[in-house]
N, C-alpha and C. Protein backbone atom coordinates (compact mmCIF):
# COMPACT_ATOMS: atom_id res chain seq x y z
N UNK A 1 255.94 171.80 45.58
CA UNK A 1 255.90 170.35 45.45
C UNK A 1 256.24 169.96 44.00
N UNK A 2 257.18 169.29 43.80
CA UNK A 2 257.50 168.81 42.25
C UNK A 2 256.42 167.69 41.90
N UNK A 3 256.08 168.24 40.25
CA UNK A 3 255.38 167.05 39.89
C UNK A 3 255.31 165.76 39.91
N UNK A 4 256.60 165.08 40.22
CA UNK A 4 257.00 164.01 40.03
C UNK A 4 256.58 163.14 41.40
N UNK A 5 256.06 163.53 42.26
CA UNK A 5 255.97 163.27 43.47
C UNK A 5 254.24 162.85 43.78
N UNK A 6 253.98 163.67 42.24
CA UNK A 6 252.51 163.34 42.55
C UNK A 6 251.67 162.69 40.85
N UNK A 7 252.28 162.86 39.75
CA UNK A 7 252.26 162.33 38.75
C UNK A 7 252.77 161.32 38.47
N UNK A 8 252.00 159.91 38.10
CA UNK A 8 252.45 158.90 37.82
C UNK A 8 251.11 158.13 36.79
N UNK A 9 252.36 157.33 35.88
CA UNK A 9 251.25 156.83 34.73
C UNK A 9 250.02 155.87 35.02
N UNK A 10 248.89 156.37 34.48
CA UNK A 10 247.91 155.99 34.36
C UNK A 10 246.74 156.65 35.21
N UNK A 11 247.34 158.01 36.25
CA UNK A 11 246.66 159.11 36.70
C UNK A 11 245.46 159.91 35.82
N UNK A 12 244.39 159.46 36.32
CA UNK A 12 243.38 160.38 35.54
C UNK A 12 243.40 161.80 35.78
N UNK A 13 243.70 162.55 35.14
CA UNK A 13 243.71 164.24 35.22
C UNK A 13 242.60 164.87 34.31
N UNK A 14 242.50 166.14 33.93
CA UNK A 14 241.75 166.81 33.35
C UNK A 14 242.69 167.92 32.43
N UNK A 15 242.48 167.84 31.27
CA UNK A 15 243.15 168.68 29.93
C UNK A 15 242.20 170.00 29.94
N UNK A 16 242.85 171.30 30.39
CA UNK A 16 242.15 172.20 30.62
C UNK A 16 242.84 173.30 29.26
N UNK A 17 242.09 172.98 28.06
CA UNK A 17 242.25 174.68 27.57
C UNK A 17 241.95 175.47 26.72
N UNK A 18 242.64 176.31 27.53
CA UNK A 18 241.66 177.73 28.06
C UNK A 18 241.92 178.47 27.11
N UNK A 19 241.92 178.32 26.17
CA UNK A 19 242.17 179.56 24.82
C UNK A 19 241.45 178.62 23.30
N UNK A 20 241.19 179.42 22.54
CA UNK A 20 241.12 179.08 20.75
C UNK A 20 239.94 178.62 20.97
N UNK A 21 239.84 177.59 19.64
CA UNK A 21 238.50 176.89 19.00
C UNK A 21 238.33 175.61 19.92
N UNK A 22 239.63 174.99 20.30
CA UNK A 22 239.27 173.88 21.00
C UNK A 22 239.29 173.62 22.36
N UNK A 23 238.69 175.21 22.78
CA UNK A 23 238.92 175.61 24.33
C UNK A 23 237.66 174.68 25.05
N UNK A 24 237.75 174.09 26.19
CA UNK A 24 237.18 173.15 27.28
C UNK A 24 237.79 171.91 28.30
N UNK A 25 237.35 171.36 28.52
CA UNK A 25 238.12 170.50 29.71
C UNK A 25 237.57 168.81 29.33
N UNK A 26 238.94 168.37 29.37
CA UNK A 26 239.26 167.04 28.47
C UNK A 26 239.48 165.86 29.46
N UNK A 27 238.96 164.81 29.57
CA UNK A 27 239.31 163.83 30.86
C UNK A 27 240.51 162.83 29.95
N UNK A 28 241.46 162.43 31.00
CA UNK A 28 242.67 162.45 29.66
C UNK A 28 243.34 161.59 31.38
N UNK A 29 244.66 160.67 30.60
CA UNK A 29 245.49 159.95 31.48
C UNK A 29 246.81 160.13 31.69
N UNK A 30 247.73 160.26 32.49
CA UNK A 30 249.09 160.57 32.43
C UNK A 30 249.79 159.22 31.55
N UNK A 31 250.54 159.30 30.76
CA UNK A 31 251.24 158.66 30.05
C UNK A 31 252.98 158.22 30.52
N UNK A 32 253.49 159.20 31.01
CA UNK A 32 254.82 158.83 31.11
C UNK A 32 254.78 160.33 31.87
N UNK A 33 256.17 159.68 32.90
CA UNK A 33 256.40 161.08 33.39
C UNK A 33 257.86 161.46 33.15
N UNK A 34 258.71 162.86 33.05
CA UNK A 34 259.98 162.70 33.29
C UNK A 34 260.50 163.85 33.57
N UNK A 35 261.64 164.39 34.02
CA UNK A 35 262.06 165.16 34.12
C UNK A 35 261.79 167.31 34.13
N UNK A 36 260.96 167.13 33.25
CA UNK A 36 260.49 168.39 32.59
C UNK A 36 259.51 168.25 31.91
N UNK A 37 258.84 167.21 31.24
CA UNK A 37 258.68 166.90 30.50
C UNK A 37 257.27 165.45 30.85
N UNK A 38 256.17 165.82 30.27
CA UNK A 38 255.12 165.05 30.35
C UNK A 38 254.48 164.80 29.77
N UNK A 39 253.69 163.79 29.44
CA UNK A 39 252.85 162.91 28.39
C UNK A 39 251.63 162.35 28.92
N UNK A 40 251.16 162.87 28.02
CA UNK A 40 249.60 162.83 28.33
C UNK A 40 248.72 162.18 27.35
N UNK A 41 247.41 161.26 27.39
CA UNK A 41 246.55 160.68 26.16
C UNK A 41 246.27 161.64 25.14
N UNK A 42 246.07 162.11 24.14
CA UNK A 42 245.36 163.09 23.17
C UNK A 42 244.17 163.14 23.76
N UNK A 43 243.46 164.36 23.98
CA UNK A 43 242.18 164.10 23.97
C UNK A 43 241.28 163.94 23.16
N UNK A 44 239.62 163.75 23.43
CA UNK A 44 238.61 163.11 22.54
C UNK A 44 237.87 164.16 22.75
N UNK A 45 236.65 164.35 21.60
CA UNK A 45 235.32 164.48 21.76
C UNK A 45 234.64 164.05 21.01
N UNK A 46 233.31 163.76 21.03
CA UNK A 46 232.21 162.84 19.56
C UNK A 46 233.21 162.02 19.49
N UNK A 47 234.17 160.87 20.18
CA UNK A 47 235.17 160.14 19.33
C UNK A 47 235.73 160.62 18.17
N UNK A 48 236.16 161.80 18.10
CA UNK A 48 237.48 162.30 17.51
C UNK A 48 238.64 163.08 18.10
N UNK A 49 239.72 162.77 17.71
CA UNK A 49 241.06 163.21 18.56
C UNK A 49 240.96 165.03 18.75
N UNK A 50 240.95 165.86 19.55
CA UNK A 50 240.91 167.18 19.65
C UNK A 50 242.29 167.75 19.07
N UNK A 51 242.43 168.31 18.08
CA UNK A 51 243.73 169.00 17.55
C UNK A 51 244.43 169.41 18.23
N UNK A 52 244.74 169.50 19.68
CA UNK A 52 245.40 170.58 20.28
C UNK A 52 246.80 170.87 19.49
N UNK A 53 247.13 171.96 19.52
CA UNK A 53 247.97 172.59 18.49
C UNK A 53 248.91 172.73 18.91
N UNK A 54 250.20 172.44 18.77
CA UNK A 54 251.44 172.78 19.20
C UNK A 54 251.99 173.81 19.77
N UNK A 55 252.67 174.20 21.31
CA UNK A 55 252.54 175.64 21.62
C UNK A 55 251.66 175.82 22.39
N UNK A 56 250.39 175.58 22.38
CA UNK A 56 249.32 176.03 23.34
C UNK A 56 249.45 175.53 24.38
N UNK A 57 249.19 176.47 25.60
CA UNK A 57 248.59 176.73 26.32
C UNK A 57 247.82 176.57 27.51
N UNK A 58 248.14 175.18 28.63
CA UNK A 58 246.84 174.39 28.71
C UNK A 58 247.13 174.24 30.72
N UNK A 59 246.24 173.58 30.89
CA UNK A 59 246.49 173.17 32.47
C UNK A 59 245.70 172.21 32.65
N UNK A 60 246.94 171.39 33.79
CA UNK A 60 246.21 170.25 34.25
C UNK A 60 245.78 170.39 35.62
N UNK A 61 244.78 169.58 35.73
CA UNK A 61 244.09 169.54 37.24
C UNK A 61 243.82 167.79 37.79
N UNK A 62 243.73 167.49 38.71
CA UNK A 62 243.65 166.51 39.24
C UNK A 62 243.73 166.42 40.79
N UNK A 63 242.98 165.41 41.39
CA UNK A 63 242.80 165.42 42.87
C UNK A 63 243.19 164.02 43.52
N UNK A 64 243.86 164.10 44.76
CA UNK A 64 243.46 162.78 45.60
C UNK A 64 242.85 162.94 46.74
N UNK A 65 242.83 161.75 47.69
CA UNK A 65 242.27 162.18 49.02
C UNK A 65 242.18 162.97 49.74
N UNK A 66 243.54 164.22 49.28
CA UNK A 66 243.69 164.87 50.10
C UNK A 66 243.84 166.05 49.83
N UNK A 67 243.76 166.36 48.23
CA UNK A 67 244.52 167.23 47.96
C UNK A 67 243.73 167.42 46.69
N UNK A 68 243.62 168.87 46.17
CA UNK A 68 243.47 169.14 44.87
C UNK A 68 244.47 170.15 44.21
N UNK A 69 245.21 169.49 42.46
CA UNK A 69 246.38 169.91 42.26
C UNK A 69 246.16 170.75 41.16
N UNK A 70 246.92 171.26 41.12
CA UNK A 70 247.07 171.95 39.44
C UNK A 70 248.13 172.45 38.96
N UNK A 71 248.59 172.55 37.34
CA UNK A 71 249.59 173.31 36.99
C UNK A 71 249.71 173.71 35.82
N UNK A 72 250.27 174.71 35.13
CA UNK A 72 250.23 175.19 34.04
C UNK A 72 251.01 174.73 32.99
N UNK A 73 250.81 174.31 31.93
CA UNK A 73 251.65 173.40 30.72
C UNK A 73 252.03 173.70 29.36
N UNK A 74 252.84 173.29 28.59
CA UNK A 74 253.02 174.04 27.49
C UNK A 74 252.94 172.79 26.24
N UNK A 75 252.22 172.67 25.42
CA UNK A 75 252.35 171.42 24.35
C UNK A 75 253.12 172.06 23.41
N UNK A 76 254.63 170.75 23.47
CA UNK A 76 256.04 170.75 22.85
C UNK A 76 255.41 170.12 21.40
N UNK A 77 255.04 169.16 22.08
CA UNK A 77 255.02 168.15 20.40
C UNK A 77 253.32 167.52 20.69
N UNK A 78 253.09 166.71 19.36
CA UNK A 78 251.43 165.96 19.33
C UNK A 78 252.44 164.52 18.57
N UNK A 79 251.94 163.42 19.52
CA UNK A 79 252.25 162.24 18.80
C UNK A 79 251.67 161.36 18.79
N UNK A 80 251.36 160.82 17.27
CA UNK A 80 250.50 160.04 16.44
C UNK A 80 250.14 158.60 17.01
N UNK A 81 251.53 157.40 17.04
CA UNK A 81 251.95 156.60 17.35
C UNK A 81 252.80 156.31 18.00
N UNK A 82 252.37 154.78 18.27
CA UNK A 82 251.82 154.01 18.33
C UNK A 82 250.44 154.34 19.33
N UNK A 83 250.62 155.24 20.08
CA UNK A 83 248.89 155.85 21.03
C UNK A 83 249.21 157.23 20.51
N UNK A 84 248.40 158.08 20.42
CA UNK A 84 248.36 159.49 20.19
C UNK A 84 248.26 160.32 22.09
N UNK A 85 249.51 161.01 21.85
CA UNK A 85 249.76 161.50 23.56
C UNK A 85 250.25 162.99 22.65
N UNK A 86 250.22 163.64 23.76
CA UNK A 86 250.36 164.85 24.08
C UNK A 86 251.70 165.32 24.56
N UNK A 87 252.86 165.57 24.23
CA UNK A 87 254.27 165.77 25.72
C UNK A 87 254.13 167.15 25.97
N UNK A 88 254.06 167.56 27.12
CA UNK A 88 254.07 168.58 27.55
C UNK A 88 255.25 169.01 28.58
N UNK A 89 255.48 170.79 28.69
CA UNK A 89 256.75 171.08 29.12
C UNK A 89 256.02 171.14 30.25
N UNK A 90 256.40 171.11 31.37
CA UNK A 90 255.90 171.36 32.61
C UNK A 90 256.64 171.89 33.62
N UNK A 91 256.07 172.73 34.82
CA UNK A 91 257.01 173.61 35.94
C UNK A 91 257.70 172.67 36.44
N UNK A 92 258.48 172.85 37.49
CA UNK A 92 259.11 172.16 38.33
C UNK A 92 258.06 172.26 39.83
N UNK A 93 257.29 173.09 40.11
CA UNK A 93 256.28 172.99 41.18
C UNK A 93 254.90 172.98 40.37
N UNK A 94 253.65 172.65 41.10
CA UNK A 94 252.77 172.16 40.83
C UNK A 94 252.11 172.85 42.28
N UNK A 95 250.80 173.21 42.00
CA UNK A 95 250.01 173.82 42.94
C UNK A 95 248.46 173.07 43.99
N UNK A 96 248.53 173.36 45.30
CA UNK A 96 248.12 172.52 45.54
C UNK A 96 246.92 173.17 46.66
N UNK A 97 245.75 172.68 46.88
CA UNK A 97 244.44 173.01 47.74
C UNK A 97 244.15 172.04 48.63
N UNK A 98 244.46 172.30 49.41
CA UNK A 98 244.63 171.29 51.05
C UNK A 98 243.10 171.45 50.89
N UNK A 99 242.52 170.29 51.52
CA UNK A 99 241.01 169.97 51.40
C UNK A 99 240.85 170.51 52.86
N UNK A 100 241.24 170.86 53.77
CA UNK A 100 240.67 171.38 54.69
C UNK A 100 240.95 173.19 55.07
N UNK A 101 241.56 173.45 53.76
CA UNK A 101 241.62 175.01 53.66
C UNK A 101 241.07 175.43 52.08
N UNK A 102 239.92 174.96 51.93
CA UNK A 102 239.35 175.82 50.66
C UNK A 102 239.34 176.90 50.51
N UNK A 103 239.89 177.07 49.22
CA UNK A 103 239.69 178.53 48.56
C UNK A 103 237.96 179.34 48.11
N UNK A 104 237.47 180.31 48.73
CA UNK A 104 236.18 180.38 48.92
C UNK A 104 236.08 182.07 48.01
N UNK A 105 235.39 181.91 46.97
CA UNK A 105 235.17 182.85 46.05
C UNK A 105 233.47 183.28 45.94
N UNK A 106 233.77 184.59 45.33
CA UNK A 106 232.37 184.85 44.59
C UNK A 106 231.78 184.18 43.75
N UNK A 107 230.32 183.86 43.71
CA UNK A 107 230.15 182.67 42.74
C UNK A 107 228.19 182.55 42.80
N UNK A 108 227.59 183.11 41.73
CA UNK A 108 226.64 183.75 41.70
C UNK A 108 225.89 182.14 40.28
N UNK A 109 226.36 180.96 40.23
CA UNK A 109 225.50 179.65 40.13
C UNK A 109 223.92 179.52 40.28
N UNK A 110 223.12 179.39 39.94
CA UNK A 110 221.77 178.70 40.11
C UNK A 110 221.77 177.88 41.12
N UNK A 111 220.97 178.19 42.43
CA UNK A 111 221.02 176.49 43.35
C UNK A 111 219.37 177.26 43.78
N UNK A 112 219.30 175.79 44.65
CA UNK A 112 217.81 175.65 45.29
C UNK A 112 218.17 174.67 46.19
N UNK A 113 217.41 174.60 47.40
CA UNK A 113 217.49 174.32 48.93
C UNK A 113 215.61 173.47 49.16
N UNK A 114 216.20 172.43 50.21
CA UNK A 114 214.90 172.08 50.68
C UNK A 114 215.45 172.28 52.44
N UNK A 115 214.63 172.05 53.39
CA UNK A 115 215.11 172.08 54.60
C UNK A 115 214.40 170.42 54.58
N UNK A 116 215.44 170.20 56.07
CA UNK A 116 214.84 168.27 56.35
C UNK A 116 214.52 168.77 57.44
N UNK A 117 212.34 168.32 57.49
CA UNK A 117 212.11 168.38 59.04
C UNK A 117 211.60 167.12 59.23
N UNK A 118 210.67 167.18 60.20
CA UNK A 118 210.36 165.66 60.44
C UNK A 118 209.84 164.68 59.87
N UNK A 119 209.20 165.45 58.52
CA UNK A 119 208.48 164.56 57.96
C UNK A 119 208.84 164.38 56.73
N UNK A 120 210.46 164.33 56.64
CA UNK A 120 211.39 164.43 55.15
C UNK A 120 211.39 165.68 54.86
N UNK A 121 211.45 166.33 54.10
CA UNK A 121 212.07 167.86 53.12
C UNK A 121 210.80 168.60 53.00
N UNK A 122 211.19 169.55 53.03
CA UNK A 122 210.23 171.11 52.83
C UNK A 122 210.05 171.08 51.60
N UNK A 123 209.44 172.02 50.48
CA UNK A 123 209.17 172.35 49.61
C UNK A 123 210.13 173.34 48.92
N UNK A 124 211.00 172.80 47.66
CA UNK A 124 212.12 173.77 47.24
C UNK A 124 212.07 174.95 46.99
N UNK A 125 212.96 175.75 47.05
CA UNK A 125 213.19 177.38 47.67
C UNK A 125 214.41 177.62 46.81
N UNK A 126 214.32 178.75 45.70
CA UNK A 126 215.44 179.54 45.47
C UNK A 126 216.37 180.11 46.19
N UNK A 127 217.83 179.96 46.22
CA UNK A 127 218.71 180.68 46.96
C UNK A 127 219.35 181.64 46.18
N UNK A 128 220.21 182.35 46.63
CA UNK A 128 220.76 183.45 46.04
C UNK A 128 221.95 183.45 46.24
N UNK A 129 223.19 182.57 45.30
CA UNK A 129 224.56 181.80 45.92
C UNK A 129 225.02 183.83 45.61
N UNK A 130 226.37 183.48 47.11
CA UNK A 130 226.76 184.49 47.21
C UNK A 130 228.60 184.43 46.96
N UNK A 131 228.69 182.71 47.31
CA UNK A 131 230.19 182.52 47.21
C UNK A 131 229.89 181.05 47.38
N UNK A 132 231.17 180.69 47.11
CA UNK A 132 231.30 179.37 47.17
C UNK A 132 232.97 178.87 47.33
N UNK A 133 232.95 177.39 47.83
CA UNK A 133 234.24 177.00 48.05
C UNK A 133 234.13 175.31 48.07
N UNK A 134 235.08 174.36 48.01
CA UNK A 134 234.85 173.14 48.74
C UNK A 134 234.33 172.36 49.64
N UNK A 135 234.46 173.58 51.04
CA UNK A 135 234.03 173.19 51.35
C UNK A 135 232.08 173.71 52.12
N UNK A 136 231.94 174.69 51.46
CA UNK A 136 230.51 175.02 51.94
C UNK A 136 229.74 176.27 50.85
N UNK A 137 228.59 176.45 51.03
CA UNK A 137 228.56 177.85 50.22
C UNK A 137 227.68 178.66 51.29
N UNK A 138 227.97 180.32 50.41
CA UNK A 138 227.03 180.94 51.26
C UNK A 138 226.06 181.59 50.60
N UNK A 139 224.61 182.24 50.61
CA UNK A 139 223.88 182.02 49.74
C UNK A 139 222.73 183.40 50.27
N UNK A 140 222.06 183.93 49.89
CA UNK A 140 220.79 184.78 50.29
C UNK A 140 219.70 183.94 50.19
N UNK A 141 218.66 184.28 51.39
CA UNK A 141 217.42 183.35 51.62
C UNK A 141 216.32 184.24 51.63
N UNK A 142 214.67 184.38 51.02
CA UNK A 142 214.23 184.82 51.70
C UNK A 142 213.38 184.90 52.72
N UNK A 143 213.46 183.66 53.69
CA UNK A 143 212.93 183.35 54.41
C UNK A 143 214.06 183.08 55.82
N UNK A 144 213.65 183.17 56.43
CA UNK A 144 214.88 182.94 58.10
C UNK A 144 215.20 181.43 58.08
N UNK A 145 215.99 180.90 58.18
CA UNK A 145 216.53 179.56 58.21
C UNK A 145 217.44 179.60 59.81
N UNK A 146 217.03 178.45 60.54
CA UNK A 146 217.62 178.48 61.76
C UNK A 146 218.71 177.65 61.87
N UNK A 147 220.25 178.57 62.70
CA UNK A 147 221.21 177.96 63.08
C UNK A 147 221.22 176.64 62.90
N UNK A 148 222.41 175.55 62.66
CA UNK A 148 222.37 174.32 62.82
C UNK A 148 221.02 173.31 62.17
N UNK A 149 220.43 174.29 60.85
CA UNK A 149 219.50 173.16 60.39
C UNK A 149 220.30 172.52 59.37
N UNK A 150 219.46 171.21 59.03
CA UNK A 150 219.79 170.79 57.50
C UNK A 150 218.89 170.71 56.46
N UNK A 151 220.22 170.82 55.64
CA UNK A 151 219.39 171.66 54.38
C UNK A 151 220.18 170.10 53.76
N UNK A 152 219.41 170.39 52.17
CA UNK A 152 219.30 169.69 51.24
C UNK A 152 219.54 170.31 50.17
N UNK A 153 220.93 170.44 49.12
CA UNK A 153 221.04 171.85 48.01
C UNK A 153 221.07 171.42 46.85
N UNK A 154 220.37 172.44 46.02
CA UNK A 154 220.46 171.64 44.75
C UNK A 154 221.73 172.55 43.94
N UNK A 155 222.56 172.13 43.74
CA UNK A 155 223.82 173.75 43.06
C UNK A 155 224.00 173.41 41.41
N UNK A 156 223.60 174.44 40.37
CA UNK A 156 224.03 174.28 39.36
C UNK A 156 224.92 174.85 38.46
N UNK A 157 225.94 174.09 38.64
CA UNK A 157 227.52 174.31 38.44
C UNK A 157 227.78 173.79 37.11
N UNK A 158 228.53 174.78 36.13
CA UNK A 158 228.91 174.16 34.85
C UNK A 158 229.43 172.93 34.67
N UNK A 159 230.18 172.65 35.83
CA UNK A 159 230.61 170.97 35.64
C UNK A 159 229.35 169.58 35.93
N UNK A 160 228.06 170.38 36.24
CA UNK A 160 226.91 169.23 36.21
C UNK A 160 226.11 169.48 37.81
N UNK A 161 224.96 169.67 37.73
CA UNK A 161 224.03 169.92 39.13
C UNK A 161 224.94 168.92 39.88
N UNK A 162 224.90 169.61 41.45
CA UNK A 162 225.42 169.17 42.92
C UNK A 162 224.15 168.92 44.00
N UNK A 163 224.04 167.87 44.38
CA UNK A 163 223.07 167.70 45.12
C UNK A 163 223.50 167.14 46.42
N UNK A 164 223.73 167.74 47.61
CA UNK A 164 224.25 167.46 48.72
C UNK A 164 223.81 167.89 50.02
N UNK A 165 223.46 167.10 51.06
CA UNK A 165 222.90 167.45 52.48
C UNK A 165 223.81 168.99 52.83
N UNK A 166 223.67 170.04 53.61
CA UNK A 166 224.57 171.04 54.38
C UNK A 166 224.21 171.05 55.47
N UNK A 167 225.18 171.63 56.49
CA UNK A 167 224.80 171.85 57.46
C UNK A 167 225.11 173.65 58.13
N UNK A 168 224.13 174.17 58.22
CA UNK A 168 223.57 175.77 58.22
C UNK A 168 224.75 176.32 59.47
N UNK A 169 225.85 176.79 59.42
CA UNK A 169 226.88 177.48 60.56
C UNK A 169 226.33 178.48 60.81
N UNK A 170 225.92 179.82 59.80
CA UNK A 170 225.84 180.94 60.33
C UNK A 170 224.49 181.76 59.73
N UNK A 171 223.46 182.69 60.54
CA UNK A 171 222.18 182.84 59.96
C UNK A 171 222.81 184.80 59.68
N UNK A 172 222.52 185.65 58.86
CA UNK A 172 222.37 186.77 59.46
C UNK A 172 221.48 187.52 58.92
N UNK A 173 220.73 188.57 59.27
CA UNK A 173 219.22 189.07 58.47
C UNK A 173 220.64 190.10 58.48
N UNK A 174 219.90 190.46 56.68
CA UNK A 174 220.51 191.59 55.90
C UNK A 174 219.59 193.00 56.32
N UNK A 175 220.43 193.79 55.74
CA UNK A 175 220.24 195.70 56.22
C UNK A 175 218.36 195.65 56.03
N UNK A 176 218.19 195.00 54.73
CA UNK A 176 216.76 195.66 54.00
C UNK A 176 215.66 194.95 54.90
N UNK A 177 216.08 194.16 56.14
CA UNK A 177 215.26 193.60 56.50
C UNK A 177 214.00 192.40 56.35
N UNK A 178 214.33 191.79 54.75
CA UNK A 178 213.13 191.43 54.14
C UNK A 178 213.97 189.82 53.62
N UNK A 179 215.66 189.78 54.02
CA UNK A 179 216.18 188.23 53.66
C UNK A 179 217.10 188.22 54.26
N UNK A 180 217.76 186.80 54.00
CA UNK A 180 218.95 186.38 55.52
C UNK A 180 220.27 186.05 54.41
N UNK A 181 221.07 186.23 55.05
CA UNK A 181 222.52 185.48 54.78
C UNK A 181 222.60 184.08 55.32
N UNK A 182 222.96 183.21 54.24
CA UNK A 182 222.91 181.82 55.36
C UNK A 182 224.31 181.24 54.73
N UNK A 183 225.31 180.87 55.85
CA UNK A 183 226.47 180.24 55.50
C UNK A 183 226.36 178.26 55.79
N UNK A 184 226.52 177.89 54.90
CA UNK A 184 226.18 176.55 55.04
C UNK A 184 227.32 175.53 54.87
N UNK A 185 227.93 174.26 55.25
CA UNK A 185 228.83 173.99 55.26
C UNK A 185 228.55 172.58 55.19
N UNK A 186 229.42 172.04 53.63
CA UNK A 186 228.56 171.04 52.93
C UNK A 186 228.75 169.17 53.98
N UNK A 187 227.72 168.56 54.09
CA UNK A 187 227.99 167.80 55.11
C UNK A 187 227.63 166.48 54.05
N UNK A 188 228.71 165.41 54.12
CA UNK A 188 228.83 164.30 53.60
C UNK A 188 228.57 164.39 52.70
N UNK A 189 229.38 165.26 51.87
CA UNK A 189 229.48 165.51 50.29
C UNK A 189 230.33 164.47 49.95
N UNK A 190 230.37 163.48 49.01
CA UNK A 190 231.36 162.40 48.09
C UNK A 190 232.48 163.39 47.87
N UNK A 191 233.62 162.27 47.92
CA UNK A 191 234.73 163.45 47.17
C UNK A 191 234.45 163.35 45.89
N UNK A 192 234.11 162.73 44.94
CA UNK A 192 234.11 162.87 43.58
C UNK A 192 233.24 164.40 43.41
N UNK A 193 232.03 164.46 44.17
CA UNK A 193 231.44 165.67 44.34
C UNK A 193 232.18 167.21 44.53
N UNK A 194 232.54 166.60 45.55
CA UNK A 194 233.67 168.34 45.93
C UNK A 194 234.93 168.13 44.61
N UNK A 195 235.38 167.23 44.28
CA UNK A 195 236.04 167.81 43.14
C UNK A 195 235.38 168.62 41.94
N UNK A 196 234.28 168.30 41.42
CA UNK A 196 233.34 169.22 40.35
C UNK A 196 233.34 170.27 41.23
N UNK A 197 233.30 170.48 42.47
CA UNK A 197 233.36 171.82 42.92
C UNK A 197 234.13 173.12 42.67
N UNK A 198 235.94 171.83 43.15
CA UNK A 198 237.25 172.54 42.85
C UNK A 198 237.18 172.78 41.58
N UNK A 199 237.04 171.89 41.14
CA UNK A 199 236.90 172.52 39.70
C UNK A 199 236.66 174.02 39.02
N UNK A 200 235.62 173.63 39.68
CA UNK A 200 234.15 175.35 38.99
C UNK A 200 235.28 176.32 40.10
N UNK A 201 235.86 176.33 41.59
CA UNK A 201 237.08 176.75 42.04
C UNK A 201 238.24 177.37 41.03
N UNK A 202 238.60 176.67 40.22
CA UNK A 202 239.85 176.72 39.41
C UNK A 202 239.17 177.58 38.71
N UNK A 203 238.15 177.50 37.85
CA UNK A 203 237.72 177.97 36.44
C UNK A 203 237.54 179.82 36.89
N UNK A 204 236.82 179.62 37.94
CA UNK A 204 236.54 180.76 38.55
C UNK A 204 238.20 182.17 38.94
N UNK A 205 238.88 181.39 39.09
CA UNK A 205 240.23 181.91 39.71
C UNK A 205 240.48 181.73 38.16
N UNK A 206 241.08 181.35 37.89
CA UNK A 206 241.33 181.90 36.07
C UNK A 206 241.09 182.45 35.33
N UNK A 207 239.56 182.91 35.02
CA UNK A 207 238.98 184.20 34.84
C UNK A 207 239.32 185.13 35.92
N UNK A 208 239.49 185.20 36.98
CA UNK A 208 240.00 186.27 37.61
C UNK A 208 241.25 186.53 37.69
N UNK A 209 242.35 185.86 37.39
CA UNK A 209 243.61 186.02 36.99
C UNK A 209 243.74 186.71 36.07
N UNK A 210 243.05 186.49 34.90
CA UNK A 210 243.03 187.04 33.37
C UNK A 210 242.24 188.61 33.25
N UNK A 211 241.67 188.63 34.44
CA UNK A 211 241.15 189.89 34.42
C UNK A 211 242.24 191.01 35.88
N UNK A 212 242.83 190.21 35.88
CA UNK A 212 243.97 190.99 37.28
C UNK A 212 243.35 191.32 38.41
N UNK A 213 242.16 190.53 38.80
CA UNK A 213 241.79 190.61 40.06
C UNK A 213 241.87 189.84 41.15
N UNK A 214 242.96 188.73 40.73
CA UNK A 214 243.65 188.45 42.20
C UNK A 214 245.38 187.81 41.62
């Protein structure tokens, strides 16, 4: 899919990068689009402009209704005025995560679970995340959790705690006999939500790129 098809000015994206002193993830606006070639706000932090350095390195991410995108970028030039933007070289394709085929990884996060019974929520319970994806996670329990319940999760994900109803697909008691596998599959999650997801998605697959394991 060419960028151009899905980049247009005033698109909120995310300034991802992933190397040096001023490595982290920047909320930043498309500026102009063209040919090869893209412009982006400078980014901020504490209200000061982030140096990004000429040459480096970086990726953008961004989502719509339907779709979560990404692509890898190269900063040509840094310009001052009249706004301070970013131009960046960019692919001719751009990568893309169909929201109804999540990419589902290892992913070992902090979360905690309540169950909803009749009289509102159980009492919170450590889980033991085993993977994760957009659209559900799967997790170690040590207590039996039954088919088709709902749960209530608390997930703490570097992009900021996730707090979202699930709904429990698959139960299975493990070898040792003493905890369960529970696959859960997140139910009326906000999309703004499942994007912090894709997100911690991306970050996750990039460290594993960099380490040649997928």
């Amino acid at each position: 899919m060419s960028h151009k098809e899905k980049l247009k000015p005033g698109l909120a994206v995310e300034l991802v990068v992933t190397e040096g002193e001023y490595a982290g993830r920047y909320r930043t606006r498309i500026d102009e689009v063209g040919n090869r070639l893209v412009s982006v706000g400078a980014p901020y932090r504490d209200r000061e402009i982030v140096p990004v350095r000429e040459g480096s390195e970086v990726e953008i991410a961004f989502a719509d209704e339907f779709s979560a995108y990404s692509f890898d970028a190269k900063v040509i030039q840094r310009i001052a005025l009249p706004v301070p933007v970013l131009v960046l070289d960019v692919p001719e394709e751009i990568r893309r995560v169909q929201r109804r085929s999540f990419v589902r990884l290892p992913a070992f996060y902090p979360m905690a679970y309540r169950s909803v019974i009749q009289d509102g929520l159980s009492e919170q319970r450590l889980g033991g995340m085993l993977d994760l994806s957009g659209g559900g996670v799967r997790f170690r329990a040590k207590e039996e959790i039954e088919e088709r319940a709902l749960l209530y999760l608390y997930l703490q994900l570097p992009t900021g705690e996730i707090q979202t109803p699930a709904y429990v697909s698959r139960v299975e008691k493990d070898e040792d006999g003493k905890s369960y596998t529970v696959s859960a599959r997140f139910d009326e999650i906000p999309e703004r939500e499942r994007d912090r997801i894709i997100r911690c998605i991306f970050d996750l697959q990039r460290t594993m790129r960099k380490k040649g394991l997928v």
